[in-house]
PDB file of N, CA and C in Angstrom:
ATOM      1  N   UNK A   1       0.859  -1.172   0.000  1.00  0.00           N
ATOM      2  CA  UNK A   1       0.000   0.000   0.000  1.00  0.00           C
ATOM      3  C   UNK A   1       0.898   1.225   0.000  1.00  0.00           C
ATOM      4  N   UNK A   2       0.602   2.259  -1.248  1.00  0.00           N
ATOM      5  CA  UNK A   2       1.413   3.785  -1.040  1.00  0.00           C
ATOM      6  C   UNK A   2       0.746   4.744  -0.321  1.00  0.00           C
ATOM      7  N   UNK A   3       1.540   5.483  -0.038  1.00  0.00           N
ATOM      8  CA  UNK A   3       1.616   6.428   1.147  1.00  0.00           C
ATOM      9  C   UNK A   3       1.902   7.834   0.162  1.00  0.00           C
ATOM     10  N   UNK A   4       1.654   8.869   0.599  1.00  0.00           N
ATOM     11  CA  UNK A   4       1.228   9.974  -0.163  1.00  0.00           C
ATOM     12  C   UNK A   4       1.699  11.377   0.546  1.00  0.00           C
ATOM     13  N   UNK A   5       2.125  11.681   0.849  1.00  0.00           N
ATOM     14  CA  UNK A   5       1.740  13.451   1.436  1.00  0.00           C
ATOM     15  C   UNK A   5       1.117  14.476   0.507  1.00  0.00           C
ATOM     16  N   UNK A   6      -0.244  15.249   0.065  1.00  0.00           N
ATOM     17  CA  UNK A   6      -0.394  16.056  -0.280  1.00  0.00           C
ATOM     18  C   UNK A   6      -0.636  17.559   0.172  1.00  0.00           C
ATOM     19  N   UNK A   7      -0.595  18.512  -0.349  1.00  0.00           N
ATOM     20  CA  UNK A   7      -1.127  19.925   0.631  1.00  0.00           C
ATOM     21  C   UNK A   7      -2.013  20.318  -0.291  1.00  0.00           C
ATOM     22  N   UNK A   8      -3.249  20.798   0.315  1.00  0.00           N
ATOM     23  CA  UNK A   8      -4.403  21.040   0.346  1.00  0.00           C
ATOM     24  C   UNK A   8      -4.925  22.480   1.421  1.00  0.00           C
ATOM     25  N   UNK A   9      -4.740  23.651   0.730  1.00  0.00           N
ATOM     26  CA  UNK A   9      -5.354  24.773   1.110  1.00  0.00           C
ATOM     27  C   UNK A   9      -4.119  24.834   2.568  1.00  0.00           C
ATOM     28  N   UNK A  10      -2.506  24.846   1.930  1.00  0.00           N
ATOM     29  CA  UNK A  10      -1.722  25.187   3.468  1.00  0.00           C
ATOM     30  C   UNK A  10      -1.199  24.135   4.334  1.00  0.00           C
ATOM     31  N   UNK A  11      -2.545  23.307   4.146  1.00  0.00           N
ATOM     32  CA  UNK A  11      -1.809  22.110   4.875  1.00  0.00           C
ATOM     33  C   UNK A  11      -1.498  20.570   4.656  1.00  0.00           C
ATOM     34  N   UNK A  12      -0.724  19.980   4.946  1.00  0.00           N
ATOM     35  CA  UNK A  12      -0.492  18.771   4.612  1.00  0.00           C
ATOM     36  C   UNK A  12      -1.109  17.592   4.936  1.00  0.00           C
ATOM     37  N   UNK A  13      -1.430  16.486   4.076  1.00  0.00           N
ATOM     38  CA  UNK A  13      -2.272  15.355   4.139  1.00  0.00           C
ATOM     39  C   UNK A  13      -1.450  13.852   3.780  1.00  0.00           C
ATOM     40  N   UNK A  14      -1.675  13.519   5.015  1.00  0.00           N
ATOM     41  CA  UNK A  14      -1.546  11.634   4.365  1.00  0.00           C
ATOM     42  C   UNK A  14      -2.915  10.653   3.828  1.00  0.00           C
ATOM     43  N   UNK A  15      -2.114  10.052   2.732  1.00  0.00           N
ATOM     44  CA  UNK A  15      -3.213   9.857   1.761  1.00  0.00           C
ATOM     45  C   UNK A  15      -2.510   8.523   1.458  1.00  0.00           C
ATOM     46  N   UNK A  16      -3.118   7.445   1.962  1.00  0.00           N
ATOM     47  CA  UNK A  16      -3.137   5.883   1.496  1.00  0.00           C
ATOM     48  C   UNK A  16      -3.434   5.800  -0.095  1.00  0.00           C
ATOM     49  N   UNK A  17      -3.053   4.778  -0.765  1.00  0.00           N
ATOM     50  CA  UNK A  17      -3.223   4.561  -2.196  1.00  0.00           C
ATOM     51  C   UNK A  17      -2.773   3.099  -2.559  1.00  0.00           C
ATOM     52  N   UNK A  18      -2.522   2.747  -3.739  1.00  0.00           N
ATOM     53  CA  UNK A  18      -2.046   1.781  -4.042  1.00  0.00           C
ATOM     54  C   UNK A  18      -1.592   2.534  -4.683  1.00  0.00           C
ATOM     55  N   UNK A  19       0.084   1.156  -5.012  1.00  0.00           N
ATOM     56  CA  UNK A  19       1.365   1.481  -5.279  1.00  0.00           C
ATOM     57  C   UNK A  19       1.114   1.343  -6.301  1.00  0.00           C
ATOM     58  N   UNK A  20       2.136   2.424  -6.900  1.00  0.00           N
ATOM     59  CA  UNK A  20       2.208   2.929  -7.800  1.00  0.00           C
ATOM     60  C   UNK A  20       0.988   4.033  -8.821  1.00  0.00           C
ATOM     61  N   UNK A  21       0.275   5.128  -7.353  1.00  0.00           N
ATOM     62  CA  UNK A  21      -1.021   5.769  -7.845  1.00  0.00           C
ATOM     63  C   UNK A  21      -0.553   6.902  -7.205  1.00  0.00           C
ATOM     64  N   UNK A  22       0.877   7.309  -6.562  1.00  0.00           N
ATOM     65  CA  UNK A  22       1.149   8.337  -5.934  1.00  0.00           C
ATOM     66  C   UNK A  22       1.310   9.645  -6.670  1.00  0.00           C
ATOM     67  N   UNK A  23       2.093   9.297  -8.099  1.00  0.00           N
ATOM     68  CA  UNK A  23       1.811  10.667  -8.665  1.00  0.00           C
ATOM     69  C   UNK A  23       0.816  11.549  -9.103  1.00  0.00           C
ATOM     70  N   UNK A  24      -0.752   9.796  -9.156  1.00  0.00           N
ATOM     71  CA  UNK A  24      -1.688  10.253  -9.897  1.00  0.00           C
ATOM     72  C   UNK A  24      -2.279  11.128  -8.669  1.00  0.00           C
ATOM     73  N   UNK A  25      -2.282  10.314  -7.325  1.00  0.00           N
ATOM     74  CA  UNK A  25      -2.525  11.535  -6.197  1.00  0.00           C
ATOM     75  C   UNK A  25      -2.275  12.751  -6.003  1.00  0.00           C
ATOM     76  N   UNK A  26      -0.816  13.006  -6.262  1.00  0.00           N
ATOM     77  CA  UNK A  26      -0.362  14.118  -6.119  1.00  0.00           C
ATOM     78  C   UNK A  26      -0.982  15.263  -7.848  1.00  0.00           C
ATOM     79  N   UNK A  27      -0.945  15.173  -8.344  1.00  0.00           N
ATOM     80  CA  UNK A  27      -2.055  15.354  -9.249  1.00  0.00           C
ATOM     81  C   UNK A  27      -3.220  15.799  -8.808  1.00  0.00           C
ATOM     82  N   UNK A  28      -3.875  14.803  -8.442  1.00  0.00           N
ATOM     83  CA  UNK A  28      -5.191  15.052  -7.858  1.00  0.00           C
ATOM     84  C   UNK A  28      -5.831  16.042  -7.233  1.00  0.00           C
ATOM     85  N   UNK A  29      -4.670  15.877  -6.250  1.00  0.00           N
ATOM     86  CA  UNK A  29      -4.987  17.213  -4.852  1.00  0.00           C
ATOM     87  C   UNK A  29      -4.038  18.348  -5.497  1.00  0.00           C
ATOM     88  N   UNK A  30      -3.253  18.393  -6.055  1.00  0.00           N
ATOM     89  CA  UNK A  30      -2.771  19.701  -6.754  1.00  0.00           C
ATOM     90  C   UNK A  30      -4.161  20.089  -7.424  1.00  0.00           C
ATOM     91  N   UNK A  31      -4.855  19.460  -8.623  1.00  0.00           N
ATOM     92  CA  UNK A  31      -6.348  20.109  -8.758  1.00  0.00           C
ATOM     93  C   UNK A  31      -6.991  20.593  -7.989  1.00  0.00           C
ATOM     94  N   UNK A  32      -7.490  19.937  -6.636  1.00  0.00           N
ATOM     95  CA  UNK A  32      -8.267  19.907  -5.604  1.00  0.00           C
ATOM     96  C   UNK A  32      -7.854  21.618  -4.850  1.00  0.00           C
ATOM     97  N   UNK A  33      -6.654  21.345  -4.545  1.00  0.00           N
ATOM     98  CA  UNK A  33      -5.771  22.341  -4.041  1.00  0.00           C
ATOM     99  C   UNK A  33      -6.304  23.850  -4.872  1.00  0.00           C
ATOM    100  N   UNK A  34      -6.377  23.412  -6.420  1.00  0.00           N
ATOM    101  CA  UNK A  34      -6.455  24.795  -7.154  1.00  0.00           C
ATOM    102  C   UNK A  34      -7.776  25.571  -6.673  1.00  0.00           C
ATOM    103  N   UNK A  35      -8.822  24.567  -6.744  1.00  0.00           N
ATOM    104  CA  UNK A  35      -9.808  24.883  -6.547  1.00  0.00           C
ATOM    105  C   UNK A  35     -10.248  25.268  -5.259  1.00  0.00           C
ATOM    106  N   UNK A  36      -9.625  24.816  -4.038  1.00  0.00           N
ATOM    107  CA  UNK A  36      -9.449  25.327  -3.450  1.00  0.00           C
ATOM    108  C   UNK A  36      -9.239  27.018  -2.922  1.00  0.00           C
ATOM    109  N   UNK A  37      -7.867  27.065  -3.673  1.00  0.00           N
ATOM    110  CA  UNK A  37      -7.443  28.498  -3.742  1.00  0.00           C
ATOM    111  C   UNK A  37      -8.443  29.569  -4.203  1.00  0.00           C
ATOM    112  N   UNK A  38      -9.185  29.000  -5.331  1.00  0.00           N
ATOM    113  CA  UNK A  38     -10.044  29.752  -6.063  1.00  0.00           C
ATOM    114  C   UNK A  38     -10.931  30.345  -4.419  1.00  0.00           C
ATOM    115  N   UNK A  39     -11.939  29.441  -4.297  1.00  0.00           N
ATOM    116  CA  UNK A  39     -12.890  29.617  -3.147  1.00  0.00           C
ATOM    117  C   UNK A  39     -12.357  30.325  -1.910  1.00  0.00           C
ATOM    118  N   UNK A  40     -10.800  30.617  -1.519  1.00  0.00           N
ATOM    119  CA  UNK A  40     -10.351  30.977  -0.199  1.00  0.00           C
ATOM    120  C   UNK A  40     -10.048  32.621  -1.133  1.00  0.00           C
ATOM    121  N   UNK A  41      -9.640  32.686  -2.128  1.00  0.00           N
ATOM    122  CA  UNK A  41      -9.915  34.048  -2.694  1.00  0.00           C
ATOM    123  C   UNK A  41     -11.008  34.386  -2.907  1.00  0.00           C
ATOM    124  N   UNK A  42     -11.878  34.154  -2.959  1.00  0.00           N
ATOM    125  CA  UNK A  42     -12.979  34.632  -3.202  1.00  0.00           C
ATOM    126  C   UNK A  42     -13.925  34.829  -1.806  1.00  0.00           C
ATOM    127  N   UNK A  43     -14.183  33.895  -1.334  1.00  0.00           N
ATOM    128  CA  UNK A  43     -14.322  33.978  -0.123  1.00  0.00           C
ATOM    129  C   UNK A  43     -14.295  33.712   1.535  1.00  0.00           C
ATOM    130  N   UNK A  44     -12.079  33.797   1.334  1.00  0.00           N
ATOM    131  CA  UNK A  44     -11.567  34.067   2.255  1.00  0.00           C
ATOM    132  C   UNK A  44     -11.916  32.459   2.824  1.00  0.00           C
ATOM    133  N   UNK A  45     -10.485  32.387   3.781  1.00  0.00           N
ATOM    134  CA  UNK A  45     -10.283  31.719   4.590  1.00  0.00           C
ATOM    135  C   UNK A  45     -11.896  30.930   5.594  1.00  0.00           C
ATOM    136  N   UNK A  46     -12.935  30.105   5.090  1.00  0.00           N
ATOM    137  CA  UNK A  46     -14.081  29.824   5.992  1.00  0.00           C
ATOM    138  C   UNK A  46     -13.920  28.761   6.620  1.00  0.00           C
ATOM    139  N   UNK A  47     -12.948  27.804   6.349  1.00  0.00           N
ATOM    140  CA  UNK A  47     -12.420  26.542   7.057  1.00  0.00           C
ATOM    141  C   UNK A  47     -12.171  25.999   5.787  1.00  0.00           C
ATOM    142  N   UNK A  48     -11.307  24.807   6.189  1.00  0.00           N
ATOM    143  CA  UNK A  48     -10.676  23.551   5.384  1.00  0.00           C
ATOM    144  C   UNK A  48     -11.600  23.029   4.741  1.00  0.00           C
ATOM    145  N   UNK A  49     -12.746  22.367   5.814  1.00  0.00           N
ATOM    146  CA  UNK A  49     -13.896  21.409   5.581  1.00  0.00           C
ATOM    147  C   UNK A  49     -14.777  21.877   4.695  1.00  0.00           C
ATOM    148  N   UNK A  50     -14.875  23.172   4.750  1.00  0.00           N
ATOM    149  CA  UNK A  50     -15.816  24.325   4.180  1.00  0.00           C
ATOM    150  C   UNK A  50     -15.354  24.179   2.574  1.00  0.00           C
ATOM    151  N   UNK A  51     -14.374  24.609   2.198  1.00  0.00           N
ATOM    152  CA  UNK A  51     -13.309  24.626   1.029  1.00  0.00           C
ATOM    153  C   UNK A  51     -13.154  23.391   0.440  1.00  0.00           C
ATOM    154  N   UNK A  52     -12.542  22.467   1.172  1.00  0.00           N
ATOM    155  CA  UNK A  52     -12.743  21.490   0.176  1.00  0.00           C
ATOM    156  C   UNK A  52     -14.275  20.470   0.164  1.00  0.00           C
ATOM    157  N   UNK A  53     -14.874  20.703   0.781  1.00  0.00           N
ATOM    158  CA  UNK A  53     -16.532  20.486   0.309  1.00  0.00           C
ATOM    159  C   UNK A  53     -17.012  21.342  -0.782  1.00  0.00           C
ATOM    160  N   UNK A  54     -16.282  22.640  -0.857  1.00  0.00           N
ATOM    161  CA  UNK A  54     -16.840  22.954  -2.225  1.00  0.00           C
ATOM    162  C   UNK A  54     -16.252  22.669  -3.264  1.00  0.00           C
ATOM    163  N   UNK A  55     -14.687  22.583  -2.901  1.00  0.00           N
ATOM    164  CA  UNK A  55     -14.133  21.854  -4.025  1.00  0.00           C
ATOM    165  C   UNK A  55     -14.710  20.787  -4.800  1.00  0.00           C
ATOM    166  N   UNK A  56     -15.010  20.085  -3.567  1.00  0.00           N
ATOM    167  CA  UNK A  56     -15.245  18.467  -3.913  1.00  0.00           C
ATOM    168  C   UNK A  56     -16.220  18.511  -4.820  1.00  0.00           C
ATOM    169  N   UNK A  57     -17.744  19.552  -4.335  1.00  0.00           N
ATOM    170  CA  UNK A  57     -19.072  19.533  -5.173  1.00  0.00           C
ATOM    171  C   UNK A  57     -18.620  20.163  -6.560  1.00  0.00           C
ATOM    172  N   UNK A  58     -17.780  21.125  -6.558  1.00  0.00           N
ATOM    173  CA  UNK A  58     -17.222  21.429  -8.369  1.00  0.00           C
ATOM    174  C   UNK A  58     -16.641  20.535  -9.333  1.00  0.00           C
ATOM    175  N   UNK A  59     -15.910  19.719  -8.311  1.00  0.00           N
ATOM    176  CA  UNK A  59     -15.332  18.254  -9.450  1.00  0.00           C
ATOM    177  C   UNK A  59     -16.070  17.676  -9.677  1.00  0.00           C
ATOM    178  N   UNK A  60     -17.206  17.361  -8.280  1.00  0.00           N
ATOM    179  CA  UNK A  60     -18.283  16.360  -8.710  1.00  0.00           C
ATOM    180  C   UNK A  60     -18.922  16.818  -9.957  1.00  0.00           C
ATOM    181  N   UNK A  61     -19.281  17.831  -9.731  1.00  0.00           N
ATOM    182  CA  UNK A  61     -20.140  18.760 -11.029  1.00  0.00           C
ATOM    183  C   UNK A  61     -19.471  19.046 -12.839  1.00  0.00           C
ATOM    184  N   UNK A  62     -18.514  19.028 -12.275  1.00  0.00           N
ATOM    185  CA  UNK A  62     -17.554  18.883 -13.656  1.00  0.00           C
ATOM    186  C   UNK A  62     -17.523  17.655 -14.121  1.00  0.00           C
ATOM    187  N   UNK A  63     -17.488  16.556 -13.202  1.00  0.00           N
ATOM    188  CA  UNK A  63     -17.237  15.220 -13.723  1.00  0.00           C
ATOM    189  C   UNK A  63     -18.669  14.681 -14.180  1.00  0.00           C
ATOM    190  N   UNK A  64     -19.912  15.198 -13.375  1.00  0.00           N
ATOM    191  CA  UNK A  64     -21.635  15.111 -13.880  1.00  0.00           C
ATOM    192  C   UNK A  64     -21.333  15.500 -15.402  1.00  0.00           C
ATOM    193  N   UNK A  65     -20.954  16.813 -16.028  1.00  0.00           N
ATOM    194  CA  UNK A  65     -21.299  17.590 -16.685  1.00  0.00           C
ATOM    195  C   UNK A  65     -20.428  16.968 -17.787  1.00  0.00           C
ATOM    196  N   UNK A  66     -19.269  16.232 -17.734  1.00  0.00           N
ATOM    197  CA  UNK A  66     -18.414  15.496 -18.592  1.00  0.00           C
ATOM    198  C   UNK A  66     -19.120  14.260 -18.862  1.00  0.00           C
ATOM    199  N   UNK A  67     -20.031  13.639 -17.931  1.00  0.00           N
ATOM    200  CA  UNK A  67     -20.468  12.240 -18.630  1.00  0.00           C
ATOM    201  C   UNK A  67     -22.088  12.591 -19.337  1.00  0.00           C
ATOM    202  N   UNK A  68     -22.464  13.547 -18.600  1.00  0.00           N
ATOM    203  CA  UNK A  68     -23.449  14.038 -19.477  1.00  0.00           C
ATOM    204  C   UNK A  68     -23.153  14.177 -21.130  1.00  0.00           C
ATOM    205  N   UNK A  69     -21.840  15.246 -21.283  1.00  0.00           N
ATOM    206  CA  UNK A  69     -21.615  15.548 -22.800  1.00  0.00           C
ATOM    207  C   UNK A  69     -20.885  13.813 -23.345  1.00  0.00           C
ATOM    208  N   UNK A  70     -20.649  13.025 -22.776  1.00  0.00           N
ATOM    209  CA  UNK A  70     -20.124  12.107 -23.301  1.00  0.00           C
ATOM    210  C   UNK A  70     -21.673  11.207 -23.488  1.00  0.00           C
ATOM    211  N   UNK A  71     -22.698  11.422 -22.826  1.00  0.00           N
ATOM    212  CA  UNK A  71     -23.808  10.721 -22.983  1.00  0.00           C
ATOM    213  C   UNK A  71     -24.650  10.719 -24.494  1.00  0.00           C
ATOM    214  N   UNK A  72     -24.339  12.415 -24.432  1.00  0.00           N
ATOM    215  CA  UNK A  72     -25.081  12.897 -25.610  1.00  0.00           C
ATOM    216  C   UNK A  72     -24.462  13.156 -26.606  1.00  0.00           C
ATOM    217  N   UNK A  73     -22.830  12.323 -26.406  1.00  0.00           N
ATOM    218  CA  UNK A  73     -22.298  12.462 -28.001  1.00  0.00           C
ATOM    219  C   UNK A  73     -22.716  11.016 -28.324  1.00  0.00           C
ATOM    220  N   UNK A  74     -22.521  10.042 -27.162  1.00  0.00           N
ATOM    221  CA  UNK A  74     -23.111   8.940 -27.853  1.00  0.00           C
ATOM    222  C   UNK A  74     -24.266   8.419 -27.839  1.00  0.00           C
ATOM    223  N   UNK A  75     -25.459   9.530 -27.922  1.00  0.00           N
ATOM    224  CA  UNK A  75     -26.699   9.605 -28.535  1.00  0.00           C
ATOM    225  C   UNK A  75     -26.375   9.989 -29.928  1.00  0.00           C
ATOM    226  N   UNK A  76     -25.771  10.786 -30.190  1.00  0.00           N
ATOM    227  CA  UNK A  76     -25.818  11.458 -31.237  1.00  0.00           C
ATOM    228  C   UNK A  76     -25.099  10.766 -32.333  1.00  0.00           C
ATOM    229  N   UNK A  77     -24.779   9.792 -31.920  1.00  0.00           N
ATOM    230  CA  UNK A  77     -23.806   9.357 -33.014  1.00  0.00           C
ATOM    231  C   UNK A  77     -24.636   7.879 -33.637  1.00  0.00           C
ATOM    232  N   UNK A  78     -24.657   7.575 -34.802  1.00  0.00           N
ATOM    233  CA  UNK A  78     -24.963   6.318 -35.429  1.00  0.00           C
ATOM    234  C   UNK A  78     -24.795   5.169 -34.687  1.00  0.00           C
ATOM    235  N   UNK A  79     -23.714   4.841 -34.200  1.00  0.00           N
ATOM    236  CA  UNK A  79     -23.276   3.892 -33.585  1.00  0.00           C
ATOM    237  C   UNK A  79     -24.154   3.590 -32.249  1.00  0.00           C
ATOM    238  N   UNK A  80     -24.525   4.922 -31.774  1.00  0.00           N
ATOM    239  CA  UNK A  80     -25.247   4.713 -30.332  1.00  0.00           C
ATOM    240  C   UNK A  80     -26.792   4.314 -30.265  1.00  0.00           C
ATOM    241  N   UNK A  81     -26.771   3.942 -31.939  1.00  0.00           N
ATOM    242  CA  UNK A  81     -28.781   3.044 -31.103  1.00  0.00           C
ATOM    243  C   UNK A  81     -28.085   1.925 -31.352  1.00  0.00           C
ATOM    244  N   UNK A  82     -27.044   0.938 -31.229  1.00  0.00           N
ATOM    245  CA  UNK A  82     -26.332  -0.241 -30.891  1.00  0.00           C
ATOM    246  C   UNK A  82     -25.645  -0.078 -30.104  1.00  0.00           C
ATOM    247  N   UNK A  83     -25.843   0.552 -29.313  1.00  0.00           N
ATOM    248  CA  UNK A  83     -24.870   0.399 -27.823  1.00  0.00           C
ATOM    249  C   UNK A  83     -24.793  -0.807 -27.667  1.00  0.00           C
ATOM    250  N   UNK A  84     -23.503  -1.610 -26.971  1.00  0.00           N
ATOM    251  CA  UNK A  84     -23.524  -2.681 -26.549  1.00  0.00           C
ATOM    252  C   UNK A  84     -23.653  -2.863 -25.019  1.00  0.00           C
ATOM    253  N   UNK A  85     -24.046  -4.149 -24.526  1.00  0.00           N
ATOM    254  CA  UNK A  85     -24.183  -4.101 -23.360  1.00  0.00           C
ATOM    255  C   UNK A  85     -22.987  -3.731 -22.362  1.00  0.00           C
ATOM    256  N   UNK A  86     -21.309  -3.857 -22.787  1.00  0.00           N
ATOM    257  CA  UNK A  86     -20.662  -3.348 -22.456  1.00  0.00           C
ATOM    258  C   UNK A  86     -20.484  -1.621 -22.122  1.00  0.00           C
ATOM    259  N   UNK A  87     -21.562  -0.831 -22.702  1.00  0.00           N
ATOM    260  CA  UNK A  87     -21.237   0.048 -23.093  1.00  0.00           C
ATOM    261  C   UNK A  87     -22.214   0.583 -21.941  1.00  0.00           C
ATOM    262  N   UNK A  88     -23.477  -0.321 -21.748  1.00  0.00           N
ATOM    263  CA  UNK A  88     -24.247  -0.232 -20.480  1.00  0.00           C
ATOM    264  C   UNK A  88     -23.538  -0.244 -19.630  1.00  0.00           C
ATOM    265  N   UNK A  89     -22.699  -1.549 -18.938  1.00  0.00           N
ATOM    266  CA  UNK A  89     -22.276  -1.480 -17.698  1.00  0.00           C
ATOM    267  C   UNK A  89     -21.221  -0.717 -17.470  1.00  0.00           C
ATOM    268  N   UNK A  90     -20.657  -0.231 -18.535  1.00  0.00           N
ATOM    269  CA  UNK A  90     -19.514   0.705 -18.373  1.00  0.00           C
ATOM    270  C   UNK A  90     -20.536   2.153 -17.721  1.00  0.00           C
ATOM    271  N   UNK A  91     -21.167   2.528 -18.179  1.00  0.00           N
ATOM    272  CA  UNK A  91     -21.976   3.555 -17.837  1.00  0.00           C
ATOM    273  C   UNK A  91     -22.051   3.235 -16.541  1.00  0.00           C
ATOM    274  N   UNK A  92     -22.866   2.102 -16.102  1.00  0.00           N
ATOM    275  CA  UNK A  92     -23.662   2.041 -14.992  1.00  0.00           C
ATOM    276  C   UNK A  92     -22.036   2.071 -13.770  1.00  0.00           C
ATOM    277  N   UNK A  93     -20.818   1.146 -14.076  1.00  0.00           N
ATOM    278  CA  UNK A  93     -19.817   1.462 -13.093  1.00  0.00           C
ATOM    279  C   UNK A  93     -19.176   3.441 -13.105  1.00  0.00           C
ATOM    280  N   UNK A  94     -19.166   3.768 -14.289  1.00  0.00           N
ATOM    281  CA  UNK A  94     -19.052   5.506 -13.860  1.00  0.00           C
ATOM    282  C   UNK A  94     -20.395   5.922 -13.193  1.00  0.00           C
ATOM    283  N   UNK A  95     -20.984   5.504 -12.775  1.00  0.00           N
ATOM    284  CA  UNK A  95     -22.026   6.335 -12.083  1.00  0.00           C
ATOM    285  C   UNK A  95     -22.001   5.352 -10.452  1.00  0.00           C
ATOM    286  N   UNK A  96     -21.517   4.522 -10.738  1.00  0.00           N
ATOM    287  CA  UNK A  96     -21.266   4.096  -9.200  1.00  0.00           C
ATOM    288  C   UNK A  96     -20.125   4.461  -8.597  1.00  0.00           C
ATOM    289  N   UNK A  97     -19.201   4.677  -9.745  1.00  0.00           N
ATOM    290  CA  UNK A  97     -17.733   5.736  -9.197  1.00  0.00           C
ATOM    291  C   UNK A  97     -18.326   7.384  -8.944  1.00  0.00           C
ATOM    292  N   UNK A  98     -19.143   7.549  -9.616  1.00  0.00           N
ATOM    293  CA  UNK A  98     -19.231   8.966  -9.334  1.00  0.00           C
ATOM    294  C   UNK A  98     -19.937   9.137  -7.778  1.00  0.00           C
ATOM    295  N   UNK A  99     -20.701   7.831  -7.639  1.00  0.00           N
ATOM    296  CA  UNK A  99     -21.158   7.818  -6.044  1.00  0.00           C
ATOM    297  C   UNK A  99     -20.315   7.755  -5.132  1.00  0.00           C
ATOM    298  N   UNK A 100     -19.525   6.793  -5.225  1.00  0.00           N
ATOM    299  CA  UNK A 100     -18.536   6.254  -4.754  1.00  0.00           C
ATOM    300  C   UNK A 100     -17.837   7.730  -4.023  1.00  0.00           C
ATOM    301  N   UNK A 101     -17.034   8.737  -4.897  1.00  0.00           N
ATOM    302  CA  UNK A 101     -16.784   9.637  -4.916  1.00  0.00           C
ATOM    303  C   UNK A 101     -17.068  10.804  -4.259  1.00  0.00           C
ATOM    304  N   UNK A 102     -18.481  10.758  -4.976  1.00  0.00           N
ATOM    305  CA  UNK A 102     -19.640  12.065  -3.486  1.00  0.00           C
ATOM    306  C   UNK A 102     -19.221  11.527  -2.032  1.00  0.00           C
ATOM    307  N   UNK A 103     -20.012  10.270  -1.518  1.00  0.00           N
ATOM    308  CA  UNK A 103     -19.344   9.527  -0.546  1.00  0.00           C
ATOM    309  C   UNK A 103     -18.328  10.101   0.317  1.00  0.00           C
ATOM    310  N   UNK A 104     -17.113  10.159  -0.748  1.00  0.00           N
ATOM    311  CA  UNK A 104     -15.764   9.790  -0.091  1.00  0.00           C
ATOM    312  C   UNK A 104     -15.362  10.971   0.888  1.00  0.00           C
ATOM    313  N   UNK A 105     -15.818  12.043  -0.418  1.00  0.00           N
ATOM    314  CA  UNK A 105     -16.068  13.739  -0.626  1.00  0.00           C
ATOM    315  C   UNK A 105     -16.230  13.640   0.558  1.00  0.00           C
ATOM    316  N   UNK A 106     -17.893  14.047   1.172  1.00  0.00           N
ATOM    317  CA  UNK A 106     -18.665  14.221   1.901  1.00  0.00           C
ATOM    318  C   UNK A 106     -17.988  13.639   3.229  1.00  0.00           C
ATOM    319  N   UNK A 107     -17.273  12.140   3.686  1.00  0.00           N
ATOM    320  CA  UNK A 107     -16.744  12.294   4.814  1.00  0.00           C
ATOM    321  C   UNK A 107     -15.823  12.514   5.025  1.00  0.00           C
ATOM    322  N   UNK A 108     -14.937  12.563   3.573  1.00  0.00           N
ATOM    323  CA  UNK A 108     -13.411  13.970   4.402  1.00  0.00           C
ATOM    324  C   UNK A 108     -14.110  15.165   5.073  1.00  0.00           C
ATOM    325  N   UNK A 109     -14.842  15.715   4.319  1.00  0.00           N
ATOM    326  CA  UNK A 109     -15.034  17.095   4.257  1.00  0.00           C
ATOM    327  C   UNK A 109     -15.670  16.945   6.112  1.00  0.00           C
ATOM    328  N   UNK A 110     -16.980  16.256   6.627  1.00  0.00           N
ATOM    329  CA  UNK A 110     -17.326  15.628   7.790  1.00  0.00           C
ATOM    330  C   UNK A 110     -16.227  15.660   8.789  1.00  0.00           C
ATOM    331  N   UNK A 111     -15.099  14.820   8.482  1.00  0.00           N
ATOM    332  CA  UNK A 111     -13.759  14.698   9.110  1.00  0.00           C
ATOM    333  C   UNK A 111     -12.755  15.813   9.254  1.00  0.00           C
ATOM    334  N   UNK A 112     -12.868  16.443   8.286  1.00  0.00           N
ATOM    335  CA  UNK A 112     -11.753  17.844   8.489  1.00  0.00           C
ATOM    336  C   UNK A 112     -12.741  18.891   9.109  1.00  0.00           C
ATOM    337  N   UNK A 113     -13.753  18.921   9.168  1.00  0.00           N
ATOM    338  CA  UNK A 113     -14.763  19.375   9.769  1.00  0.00           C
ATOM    339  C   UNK A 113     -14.575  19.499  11.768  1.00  0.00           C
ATOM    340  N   UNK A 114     -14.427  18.366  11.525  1.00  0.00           N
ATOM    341  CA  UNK A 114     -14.746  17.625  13.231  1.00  0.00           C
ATOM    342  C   UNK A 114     -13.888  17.865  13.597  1.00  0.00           C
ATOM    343  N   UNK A 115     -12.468  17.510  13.032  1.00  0.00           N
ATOM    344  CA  UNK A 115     -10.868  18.026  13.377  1.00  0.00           C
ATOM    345  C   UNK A 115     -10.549  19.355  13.564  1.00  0.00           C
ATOM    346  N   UNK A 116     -10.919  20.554  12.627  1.00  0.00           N
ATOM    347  CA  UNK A 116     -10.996  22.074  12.881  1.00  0.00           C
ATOM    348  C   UNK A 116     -12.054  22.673  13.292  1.00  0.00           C
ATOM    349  N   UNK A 117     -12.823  22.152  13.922  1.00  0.00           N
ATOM    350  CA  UNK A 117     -13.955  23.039  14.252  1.00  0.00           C
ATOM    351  C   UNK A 117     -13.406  22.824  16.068  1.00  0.00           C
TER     352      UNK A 117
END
């Protein structure tokens, strides 16, 4: 199992992974981080938990808004009144990752919550 340090709005985080997913982590929360920044400029320092809960709901929302346009290109395309059933369950596992995700969101954000408050 990999081990991670990221910083996130100032401060530093240990972050479990599997090996060999550390850069994609560090990645990750460098995004997370950006968005972050955005929201603490705008409106200022309101807590960690605060910040990256909104972070979290903008990726979520970006990542909604990406399978949406990927939905309706493959409506739009010839190929997509033969979807294959692969093409179903592939759908149906991104939308259990995208749960998965809210989830995960929601009890960091809970947890960094409980820790700085």
């Amino acid at each position: 199992m990999g081990q991670v340090s990221v910083i996130v709005n100032g401060r530093t985080y240990g972050v479990a992974c599997d090996d060999g997913q550390e850069e994609r982590i560090r990645r990750l929360a460098q995004y997370i981080d950006g968005k972050v920044a955005d929201f603490a400029k705008s409106l200022g320092q309101i807590g960690d938990a605060r910040l990256i809960l909104l972070a979290g709901l903008v990726v979520a929302d970006e990542l909604a808004e990406a399978n949406e346009a990927l939905l309706r290109l493959r409506r739009s395309t010839p190929a997509a009144a033969s979807q294959s059933t692969h093409d179903v369950a592939a759908d149906a596992v991104i939308a259990a990752g995208i749960e998965s995700l809210a989830v995960r969101i929601e009890a960091i954000a809970e947890e960094l919550e409980r820790v700085h408050m």
